[in-house]
C-alpha atoms as a PDB file:
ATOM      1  CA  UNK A   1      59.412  10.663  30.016  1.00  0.00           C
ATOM      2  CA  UNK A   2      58.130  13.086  27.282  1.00  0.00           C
ATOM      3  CA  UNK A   3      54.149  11.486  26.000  1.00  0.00           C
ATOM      4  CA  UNK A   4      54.170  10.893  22.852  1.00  0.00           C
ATOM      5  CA  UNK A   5      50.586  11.969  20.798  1.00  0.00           C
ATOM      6  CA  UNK A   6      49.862  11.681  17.015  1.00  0.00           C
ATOM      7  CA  UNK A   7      49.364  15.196  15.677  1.00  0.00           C
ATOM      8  CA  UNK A   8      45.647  15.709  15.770  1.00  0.00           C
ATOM      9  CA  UNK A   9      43.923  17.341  13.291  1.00  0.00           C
ATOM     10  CA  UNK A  10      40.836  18.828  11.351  1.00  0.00           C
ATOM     11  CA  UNK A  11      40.483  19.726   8.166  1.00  0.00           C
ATOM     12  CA  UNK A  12      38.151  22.496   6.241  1.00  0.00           C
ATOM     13  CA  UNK A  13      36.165  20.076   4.631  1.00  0.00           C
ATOM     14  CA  UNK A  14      37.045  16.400   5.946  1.00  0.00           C
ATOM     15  CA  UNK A  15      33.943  16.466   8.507  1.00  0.00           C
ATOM     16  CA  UNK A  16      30.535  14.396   9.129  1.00  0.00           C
ATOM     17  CA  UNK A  17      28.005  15.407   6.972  1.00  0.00           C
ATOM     18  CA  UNK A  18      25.617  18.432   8.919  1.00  0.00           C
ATOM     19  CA  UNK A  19      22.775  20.791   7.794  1.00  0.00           C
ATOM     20  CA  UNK A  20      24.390  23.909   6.180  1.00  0.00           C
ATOM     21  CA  UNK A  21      25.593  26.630   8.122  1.00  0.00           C
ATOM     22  CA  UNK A  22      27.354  30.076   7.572  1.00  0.00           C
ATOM     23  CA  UNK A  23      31.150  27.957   6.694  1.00  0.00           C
ATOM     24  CA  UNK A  24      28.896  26.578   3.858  1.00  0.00           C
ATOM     25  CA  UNK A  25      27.506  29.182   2.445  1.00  0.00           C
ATOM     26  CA  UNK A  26      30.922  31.142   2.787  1.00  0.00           C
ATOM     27  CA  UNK A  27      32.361  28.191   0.795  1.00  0.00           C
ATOM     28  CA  UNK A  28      29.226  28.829  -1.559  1.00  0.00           C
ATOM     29  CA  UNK A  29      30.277  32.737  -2.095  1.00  0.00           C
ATOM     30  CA  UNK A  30      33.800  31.164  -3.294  1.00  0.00           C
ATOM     31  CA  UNK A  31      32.281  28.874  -5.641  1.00  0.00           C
ATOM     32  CA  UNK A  32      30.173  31.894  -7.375  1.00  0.00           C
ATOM     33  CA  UNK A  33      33.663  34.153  -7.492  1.00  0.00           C
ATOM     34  CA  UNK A  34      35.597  31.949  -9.953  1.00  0.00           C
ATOM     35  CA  UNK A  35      33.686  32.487 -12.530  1.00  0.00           C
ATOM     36  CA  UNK A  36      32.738  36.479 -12.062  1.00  0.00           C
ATOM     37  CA  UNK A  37      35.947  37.543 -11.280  1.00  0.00           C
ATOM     38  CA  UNK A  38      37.594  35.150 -13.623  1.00  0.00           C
ATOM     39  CA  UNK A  39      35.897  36.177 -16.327  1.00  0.00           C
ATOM     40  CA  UNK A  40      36.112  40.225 -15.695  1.00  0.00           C
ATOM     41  CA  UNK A  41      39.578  39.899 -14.481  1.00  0.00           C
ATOM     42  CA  UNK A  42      41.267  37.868 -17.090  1.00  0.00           C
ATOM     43  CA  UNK A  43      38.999  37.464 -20.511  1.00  0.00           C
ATOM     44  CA  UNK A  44      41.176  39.099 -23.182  1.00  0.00           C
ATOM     45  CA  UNK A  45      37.813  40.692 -24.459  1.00  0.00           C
ATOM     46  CA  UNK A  46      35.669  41.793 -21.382  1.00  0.00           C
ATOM     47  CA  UNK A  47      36.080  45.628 -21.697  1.00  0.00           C
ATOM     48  CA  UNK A  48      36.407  45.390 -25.520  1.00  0.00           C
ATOM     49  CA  UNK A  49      33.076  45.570 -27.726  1.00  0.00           C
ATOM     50  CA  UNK A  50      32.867  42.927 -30.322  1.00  0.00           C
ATOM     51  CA  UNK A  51      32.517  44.212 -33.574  1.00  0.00           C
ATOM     52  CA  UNK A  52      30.629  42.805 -36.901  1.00  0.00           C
ATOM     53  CA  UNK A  53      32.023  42.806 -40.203  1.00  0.00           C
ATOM     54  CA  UNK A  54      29.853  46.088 -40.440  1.00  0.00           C
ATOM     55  CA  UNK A  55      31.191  47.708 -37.405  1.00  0.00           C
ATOM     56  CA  UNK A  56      27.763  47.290 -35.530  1.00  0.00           C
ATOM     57  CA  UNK A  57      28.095  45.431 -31.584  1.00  0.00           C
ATOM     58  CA  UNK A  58      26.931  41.595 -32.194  1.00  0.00           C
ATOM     59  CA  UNK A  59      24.318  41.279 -29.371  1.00  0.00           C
ATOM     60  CA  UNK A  60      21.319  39.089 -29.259  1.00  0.00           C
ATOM     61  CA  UNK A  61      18.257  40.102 -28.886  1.00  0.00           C
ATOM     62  CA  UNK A  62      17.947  39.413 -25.384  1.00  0.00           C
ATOM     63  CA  UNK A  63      20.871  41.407 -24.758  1.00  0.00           C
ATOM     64  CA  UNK A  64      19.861  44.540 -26.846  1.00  0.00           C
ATOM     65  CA  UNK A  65      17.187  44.684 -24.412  1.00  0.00           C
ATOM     66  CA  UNK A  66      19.268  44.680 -21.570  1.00  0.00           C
ATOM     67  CA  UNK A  67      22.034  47.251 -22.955  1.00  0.00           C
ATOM     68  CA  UNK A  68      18.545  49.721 -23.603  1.00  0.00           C
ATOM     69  CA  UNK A  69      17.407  49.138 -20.398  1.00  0.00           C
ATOM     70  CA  UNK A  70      20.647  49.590 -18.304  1.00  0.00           C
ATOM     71  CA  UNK A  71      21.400  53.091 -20.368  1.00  0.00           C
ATOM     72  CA  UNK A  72      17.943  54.113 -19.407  1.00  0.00           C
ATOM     73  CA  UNK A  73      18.298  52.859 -15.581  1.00  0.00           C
ATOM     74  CA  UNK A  74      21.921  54.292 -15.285  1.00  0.00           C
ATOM     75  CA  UNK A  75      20.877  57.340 -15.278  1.00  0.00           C
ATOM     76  CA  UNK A  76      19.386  56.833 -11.641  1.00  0.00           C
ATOM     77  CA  UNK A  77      20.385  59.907  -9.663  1.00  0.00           C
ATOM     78  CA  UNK A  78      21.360  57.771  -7.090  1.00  0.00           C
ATOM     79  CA  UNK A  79      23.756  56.801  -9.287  1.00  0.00           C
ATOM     80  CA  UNK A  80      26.307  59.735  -9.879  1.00  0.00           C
ATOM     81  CA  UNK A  81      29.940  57.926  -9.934  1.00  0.00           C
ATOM     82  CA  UNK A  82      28.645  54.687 -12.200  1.00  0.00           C
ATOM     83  CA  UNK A  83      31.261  52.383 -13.912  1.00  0.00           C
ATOM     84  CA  UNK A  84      29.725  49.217 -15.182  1.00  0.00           C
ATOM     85  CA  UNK A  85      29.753  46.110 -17.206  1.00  0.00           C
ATOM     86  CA  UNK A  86      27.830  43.001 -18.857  1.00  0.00           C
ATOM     87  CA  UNK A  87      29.934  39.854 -19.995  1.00  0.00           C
ATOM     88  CA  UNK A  88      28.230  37.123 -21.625  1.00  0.00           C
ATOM     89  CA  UNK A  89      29.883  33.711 -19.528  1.00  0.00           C
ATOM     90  CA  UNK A  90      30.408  31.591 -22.497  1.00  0.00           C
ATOM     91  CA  UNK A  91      32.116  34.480 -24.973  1.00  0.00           C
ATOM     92  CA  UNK A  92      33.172  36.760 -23.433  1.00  0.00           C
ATOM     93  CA  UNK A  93      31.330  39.391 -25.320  1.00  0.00           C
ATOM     94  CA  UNK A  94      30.880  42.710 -23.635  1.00  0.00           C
ATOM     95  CA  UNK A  95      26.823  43.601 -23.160  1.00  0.00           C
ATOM     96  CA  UNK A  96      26.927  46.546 -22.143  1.00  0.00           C
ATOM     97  CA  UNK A  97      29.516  49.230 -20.541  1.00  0.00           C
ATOM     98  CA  UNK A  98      29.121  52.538 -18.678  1.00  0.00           C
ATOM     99  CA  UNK A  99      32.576  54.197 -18.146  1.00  0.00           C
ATOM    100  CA  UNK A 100      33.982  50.142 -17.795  1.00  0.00           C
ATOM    101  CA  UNK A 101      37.466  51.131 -18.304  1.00  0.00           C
ATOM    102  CA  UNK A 102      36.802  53.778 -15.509  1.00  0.00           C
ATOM    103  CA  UNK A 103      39.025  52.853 -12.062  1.00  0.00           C
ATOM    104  CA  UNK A 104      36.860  53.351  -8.681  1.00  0.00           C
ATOM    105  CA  UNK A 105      37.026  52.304  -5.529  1.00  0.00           C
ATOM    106  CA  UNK A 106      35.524  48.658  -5.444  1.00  0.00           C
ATOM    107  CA  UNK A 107      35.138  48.067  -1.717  1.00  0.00           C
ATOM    108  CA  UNK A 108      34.402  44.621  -0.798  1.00  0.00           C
ATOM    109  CA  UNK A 109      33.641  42.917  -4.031  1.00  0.00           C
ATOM    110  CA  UNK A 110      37.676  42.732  -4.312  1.00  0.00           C
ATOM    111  CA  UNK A 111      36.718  39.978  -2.508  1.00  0.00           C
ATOM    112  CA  UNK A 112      35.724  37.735  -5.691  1.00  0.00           C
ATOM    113  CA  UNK A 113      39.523  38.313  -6.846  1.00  0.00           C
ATOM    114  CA  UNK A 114      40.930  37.415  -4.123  1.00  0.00           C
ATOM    115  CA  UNK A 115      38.665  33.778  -4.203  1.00  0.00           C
ATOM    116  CA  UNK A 116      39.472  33.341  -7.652  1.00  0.00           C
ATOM    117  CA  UNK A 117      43.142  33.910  -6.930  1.00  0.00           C
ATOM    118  CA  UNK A 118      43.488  31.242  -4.587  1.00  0.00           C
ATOM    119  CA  UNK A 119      41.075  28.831  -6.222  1.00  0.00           C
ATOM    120  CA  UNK A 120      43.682  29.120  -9.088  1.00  0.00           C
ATOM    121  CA  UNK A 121      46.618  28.440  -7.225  1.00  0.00           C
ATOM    122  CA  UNK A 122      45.528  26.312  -4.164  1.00  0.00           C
ATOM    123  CA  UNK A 123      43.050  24.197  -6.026  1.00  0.00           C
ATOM    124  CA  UNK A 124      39.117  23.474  -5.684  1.00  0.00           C
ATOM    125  CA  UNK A 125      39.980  20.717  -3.256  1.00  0.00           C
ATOM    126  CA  UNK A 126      42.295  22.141  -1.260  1.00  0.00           C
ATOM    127  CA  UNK A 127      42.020  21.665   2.607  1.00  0.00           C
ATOM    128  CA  UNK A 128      42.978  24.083   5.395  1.00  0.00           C
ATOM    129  CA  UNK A 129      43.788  21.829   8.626  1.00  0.00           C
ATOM    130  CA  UNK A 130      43.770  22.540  12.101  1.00  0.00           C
ATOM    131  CA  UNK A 131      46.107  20.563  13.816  1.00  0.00           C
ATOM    132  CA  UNK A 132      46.946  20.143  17.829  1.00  0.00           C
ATOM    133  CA  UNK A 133      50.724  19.027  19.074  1.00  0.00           C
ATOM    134  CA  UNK A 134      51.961  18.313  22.252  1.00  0.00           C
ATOM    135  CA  UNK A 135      55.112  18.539  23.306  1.00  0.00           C
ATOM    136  CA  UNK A 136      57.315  19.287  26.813  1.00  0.00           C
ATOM    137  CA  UNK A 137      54.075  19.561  28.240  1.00  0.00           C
ATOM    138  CA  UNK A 138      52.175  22.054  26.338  1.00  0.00           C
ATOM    139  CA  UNK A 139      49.546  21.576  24.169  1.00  0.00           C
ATOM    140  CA  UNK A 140      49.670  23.779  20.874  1.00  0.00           C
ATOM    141  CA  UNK A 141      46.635  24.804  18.773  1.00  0.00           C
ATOM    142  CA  UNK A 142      48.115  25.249  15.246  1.00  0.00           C
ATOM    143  CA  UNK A 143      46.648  27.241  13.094  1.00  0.00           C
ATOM    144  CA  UNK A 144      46.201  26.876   9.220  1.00  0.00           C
ATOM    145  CA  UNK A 145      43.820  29.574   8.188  1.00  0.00           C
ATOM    146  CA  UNK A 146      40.806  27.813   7.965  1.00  0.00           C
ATOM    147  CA  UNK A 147      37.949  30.898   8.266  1.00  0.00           C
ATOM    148  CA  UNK A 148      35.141  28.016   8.931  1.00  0.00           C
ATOM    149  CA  UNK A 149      36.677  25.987  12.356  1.00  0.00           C
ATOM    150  CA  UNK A 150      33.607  25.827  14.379  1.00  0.00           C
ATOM    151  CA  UNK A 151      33.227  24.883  18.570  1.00  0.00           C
ATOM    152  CA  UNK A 152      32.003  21.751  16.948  1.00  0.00           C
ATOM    153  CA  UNK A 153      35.655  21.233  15.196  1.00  0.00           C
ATOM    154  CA  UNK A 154      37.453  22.357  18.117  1.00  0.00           C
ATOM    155  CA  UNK A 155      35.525  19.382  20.094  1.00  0.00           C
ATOM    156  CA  UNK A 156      36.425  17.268  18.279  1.00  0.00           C
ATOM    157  CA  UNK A 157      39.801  17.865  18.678  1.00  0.00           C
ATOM    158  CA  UNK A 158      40.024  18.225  22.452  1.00  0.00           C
ATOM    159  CA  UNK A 159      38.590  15.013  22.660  1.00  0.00           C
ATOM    160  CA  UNK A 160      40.675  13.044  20.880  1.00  0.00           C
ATOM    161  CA  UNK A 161      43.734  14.964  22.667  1.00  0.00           C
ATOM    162  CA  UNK A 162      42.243  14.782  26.311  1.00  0.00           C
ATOM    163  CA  UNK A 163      41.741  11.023  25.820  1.00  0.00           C
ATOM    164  CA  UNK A 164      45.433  10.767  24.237  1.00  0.00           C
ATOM    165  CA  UNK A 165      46.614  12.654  27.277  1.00  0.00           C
ATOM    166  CA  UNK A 166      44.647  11.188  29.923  1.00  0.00           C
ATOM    167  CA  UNK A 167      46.008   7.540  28.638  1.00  0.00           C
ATOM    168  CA  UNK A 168      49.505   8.646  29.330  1.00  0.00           C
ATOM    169  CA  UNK A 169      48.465  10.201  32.494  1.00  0.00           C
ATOM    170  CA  UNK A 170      48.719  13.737  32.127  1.00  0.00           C
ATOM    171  CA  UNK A 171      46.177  15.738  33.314  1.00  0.00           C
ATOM    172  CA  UNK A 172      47.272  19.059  33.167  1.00  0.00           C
ATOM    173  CA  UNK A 173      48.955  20.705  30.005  1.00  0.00           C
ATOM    174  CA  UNK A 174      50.008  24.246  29.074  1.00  0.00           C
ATOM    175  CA  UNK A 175      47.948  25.717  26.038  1.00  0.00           C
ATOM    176  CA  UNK A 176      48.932  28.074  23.204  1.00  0.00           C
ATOM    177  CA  UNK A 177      48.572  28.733  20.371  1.00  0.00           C
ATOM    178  CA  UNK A 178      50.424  29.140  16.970  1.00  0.00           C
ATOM    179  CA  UNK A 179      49.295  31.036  14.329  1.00  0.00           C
ATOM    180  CA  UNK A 180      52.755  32.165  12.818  1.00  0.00           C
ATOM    181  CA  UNK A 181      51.404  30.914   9.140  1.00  0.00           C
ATOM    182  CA  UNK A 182      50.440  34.280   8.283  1.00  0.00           C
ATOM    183  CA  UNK A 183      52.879  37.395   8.417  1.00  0.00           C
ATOM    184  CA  UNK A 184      52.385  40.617  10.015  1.00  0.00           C
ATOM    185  CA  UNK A 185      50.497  43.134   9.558  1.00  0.00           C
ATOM    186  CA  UNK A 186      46.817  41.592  10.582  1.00  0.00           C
ATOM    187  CA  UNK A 187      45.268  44.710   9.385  1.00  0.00           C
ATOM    188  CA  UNK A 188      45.583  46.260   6.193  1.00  0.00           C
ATOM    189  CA  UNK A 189      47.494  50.090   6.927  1.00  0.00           C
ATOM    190  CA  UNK A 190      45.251  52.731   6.174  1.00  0.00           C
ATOM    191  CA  UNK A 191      41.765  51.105   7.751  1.00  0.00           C
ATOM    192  CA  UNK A 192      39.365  53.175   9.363  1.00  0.00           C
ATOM    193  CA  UNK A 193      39.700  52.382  12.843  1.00  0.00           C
ATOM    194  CA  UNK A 194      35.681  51.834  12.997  1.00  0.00           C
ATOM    195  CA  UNK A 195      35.959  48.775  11.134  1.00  0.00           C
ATOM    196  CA  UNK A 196      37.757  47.296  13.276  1.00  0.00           C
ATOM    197  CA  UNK A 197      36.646  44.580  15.097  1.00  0.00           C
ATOM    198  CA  UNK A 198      33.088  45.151  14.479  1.00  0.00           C
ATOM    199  CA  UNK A 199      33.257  44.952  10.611  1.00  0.00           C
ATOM    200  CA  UNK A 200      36.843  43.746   9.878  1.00  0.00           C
ATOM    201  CA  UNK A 201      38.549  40.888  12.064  1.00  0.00           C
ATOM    202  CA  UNK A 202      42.486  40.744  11.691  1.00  0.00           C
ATOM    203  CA  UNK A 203      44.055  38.484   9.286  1.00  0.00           C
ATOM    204  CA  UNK A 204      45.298  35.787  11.527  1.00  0.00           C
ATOM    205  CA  UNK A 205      45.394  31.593  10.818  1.00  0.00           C
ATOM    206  CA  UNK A 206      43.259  30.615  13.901  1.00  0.00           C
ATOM    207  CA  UNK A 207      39.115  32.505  14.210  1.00  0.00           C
ATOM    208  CA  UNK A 208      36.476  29.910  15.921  1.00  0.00           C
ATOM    209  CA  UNK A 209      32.735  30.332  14.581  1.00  0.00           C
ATOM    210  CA  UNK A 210      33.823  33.499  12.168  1.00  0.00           C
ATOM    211  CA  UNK A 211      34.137  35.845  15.616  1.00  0.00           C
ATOM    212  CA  UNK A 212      34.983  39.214  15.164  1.00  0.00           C
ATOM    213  CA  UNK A 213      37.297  40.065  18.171  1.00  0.00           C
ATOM    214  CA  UNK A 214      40.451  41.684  18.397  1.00  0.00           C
ATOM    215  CA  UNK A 215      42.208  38.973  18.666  1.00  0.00           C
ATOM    216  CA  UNK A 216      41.024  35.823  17.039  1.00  0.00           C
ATOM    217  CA  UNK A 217      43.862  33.353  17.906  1.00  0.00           C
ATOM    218  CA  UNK A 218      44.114  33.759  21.493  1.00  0.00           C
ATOM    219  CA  UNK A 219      40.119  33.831  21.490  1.00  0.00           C
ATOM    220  CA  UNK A 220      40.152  30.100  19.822  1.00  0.00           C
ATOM    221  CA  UNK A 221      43.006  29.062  22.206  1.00  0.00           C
ATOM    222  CA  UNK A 222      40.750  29.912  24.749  1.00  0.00           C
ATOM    223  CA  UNK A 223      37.692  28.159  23.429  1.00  0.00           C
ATOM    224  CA  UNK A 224      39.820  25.051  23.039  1.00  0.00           C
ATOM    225  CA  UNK A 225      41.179  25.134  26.497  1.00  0.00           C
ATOM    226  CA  UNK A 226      37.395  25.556  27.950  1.00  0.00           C
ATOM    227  CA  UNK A 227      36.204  22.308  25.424  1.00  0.00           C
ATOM    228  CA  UNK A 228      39.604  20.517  26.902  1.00  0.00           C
ATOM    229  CA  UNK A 229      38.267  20.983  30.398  1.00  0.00           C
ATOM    230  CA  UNK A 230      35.414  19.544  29.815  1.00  0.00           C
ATOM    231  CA  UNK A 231      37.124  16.143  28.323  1.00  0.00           C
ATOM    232  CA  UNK A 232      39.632  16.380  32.348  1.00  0.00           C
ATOM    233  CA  UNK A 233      41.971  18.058  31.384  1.00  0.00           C
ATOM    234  CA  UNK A 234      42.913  21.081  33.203  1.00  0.00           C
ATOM    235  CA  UNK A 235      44.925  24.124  31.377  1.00  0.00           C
ATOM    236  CA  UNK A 236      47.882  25.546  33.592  1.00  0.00           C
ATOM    237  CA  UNK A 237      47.559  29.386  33.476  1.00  0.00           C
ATOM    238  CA  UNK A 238      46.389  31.956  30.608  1.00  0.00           C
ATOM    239  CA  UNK A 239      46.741  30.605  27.270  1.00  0.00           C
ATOM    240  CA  UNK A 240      49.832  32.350  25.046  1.00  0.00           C
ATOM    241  CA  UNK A 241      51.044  32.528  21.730  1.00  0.00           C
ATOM    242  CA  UNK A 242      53.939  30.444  20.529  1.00  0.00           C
ATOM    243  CA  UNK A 243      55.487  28.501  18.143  1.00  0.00           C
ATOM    244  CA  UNK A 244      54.489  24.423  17.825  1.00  0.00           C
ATOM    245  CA  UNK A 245      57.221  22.133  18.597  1.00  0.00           C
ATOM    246  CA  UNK A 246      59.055  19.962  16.347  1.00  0.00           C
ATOM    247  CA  UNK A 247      56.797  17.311  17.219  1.00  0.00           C
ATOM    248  CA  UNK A 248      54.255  19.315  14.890  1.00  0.00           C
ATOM    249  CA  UNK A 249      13.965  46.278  -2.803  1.00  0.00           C
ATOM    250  CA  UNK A 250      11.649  47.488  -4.883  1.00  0.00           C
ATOM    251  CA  UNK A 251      13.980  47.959  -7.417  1.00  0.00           C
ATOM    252  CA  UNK A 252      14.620  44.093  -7.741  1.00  0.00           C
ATOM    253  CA  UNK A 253      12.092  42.199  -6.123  1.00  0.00           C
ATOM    254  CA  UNK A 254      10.936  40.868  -9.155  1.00  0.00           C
ATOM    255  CA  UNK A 255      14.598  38.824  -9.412  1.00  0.00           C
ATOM    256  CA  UNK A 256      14.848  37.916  -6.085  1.00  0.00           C
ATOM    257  CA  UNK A 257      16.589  34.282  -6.104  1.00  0.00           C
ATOM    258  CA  UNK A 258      17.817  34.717 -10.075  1.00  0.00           C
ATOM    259  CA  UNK A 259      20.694  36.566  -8.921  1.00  0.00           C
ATOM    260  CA  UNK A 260      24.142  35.643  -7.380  1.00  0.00           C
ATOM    261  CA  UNK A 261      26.015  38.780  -6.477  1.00  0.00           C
ATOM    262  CA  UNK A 262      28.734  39.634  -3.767  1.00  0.00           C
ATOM    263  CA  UNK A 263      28.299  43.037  -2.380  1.00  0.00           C
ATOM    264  CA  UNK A 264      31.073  45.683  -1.321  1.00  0.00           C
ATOM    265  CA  UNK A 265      30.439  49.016   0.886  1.00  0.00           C
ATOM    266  CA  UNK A 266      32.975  51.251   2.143  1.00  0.00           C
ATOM    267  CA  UNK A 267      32.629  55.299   2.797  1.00  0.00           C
ATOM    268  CA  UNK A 268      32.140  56.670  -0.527  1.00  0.00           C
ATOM    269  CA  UNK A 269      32.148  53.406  -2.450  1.00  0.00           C
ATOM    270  CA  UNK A 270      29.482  50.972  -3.077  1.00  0.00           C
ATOM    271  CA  UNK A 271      29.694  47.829  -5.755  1.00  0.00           C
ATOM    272  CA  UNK A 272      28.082  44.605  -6.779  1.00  0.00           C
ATOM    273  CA  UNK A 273      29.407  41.989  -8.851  1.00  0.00           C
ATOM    274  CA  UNK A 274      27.595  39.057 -10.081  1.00  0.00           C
ATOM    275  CA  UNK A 275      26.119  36.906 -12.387  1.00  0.00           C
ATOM    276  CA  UNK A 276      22.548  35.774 -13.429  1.00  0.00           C
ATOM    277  CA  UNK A 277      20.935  34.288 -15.977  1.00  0.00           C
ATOM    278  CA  UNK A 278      19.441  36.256 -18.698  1.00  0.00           C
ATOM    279  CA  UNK A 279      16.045  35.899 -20.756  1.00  0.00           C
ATOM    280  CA  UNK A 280      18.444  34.127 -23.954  1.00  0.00           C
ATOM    281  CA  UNK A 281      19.097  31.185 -21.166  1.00  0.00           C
ATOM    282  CA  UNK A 282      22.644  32.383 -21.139  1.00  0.00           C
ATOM    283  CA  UNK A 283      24.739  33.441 -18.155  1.00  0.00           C
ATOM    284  CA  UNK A 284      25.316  36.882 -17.971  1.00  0.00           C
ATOM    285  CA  UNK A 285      28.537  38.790 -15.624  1.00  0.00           C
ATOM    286  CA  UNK A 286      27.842  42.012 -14.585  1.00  0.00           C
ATOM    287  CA  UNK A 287      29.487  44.732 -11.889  1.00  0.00           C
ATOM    288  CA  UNK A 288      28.927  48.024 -10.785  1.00  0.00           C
ATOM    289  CA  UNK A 289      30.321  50.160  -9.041  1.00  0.00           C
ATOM    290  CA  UNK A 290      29.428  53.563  -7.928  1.00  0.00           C
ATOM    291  CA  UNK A 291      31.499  56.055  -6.117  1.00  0.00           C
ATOM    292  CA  UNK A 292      31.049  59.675  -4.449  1.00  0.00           C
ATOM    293  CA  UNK A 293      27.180  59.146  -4.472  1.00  0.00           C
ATOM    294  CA  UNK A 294      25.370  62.121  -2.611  1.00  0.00           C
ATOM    295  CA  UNK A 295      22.104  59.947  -2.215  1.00  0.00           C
ATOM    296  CA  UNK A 296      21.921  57.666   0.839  1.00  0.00           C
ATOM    297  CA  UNK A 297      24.079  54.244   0.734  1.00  0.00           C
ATOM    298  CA  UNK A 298      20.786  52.152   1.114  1.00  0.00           C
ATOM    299  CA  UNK A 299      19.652  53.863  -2.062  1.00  0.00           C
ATOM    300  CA  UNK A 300      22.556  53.380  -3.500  1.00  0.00           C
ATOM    301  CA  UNK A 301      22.381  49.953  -2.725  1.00  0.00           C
ATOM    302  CA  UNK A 302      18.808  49.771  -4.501  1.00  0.00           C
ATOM    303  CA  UNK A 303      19.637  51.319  -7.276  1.00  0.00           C
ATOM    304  CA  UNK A 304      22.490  48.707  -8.115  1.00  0.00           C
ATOM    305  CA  UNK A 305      20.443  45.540  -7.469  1.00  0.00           C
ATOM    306  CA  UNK A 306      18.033  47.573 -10.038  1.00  0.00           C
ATOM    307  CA  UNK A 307      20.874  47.268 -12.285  1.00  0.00           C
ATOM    308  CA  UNK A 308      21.184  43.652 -11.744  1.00  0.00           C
ATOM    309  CA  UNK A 309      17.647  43.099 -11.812  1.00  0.00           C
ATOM    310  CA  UNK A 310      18.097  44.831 -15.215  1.00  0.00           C
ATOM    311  CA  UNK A 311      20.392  42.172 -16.260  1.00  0.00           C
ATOM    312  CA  UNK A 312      18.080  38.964 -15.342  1.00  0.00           C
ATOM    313  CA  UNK A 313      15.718  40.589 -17.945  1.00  0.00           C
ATOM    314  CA  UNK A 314      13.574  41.840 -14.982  1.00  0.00           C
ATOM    315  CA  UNK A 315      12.526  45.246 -15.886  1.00  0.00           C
ATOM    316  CA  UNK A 316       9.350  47.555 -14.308  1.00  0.00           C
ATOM    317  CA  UNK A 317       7.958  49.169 -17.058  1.00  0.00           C
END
């Protein structure tokens, strides 16, 4: 007679309370890219100066300082490729902009679109659930693209599944997995093959603890089946992929902490994107970008988070 489990799950956020760990302050990085990428990406006005009756830029005090001080610091050396910009938060008045309407490479800091994309259409409370379903004698891990499933999650779950199966007298299952949520490819076409896994993990619904291995799905289908023989339950051969039944620096030390920024570096592209608060009290949006540099990357690097130093209102004289 088939056993009959409730589908087990866990979900993203639906967990006891614990002391912050990295799936927090990955969640944290999302909750800083709505409003930087929201703001460059889709205010009508952020790469168009505000003009006065007069035809003179409306800026604040506060911000007149930082426009000066940017033009002077842009012209790092380390800085050959430069395209930036400073957006107020609140109007969505441009600060300041070196070749802004200039396209370059932005490496990683595509990253803040891509949060504020699905923050619009998936919603602030949305929850990504891992689920388990057994059926004909296999046990499926089903996948559902949460990036911050921990061992701790997947303990949970074997628990509450070896204790389900165990009641009904099975003591042996078959595990898979099933992480057919997200199409082919898992890598992006084009990637230099040294990212890959060190730097880049493929795009796939099931990755325990964040790992970067080649693949991340059968490596959590293992996990699970290790945490399920620990609960007595014993997992019949290799674990495989299926489908789930129908059962289911010195250059800005001085505003170290005053800064929220997400960071992007690829060969021959380097960017930050942020926001901080200036010296007016308001909350300024800023990102750089810097391609082709001949100076090192770390000095690149520097010589940005000088820029957004710049921005905080924290200047070396």
């Amino acid at each position: 007679m088939p056993t009959s489990l409730p589908t087990l799950r866990a979900g993203g956020r639906h967990r006891k309370p614990k002391a912050p760990g990295p799936a927090l302050r990955r969640a944290a990085v999302v909750a800083v890219a709505a409003p930087v990428a929201g703001t460059i990406l889709a205010c009508p006005s952020a790469f168009a100066t505000e003009k006065s009756g007069t035809g003179a830029t409306v800026l604040n005090p506060t911000e007149r300082k930082i426009a000066a001080n940017l033009n002077s610091r842009a012209q790092d050396a380390r800085l050959g490729g430069l395209s930036g910009v400073v957006i107020d938060a609140e109007s969505g008045r441009t600060v300041w902009g070196h070749d802004a309407t200039t396209a370059l490479m932005p490496a990683s800091t595509t990253k803040l679109a891509t949060a504020t994309a699905a923050l619009k259409v998936l919603g602030s409370d949305h929850r990504f659930t891992t689920k388990v379903v057994h059926a004909a004698g296999t046990l499926t891990l089903v996948g559902g693209g949460d990036r911050t499933l921990t061992t701790g999650d997947l303990t949970e779950l074997a628990r509450t599944a070896a204790s389900g199966l165990l009641d009904a007298g099975v003591a042996s299952v078959k595990v898979q997995v099933d992480d057919s949520l997200f199409p082919s490819p898992t890598l992006a076409t084009g990637w230099n093959n040294g990212y890959y896994p060190d730097s880049v993990a493929p795009v796939r619904d099931l990755v325990v603890n964040g790992r970067h291995v080649t693949d991340t799905s059968l490596d959590a289908g293992q996990t699970f089946a290790q945490l399920l023989a620990e609960q007595g339950v014993t997992a019949n051969g290799a674990v495989t992929r299926g489908v789930a039944g129908s059962g289911d620096t010195t250059d800005s030390s001085c505003a170290v902490g005053r800064v929220k920024a997400k960071t992007g570096t690829l060969t021959g592209a380097i960017g930050l994107s942020g926001l901080t608060k200036a010296e007016d009290g308001h909350w300024k949006i800023f990102s750089f970008i810097e391609n082709d540099s001949p100076a090192a990357p770390g000095a690149v690097k520097d010589a940005l988070d000088g820029l957004a130093a710049t921005v905080n209102g924290c200047w070396a004289e």
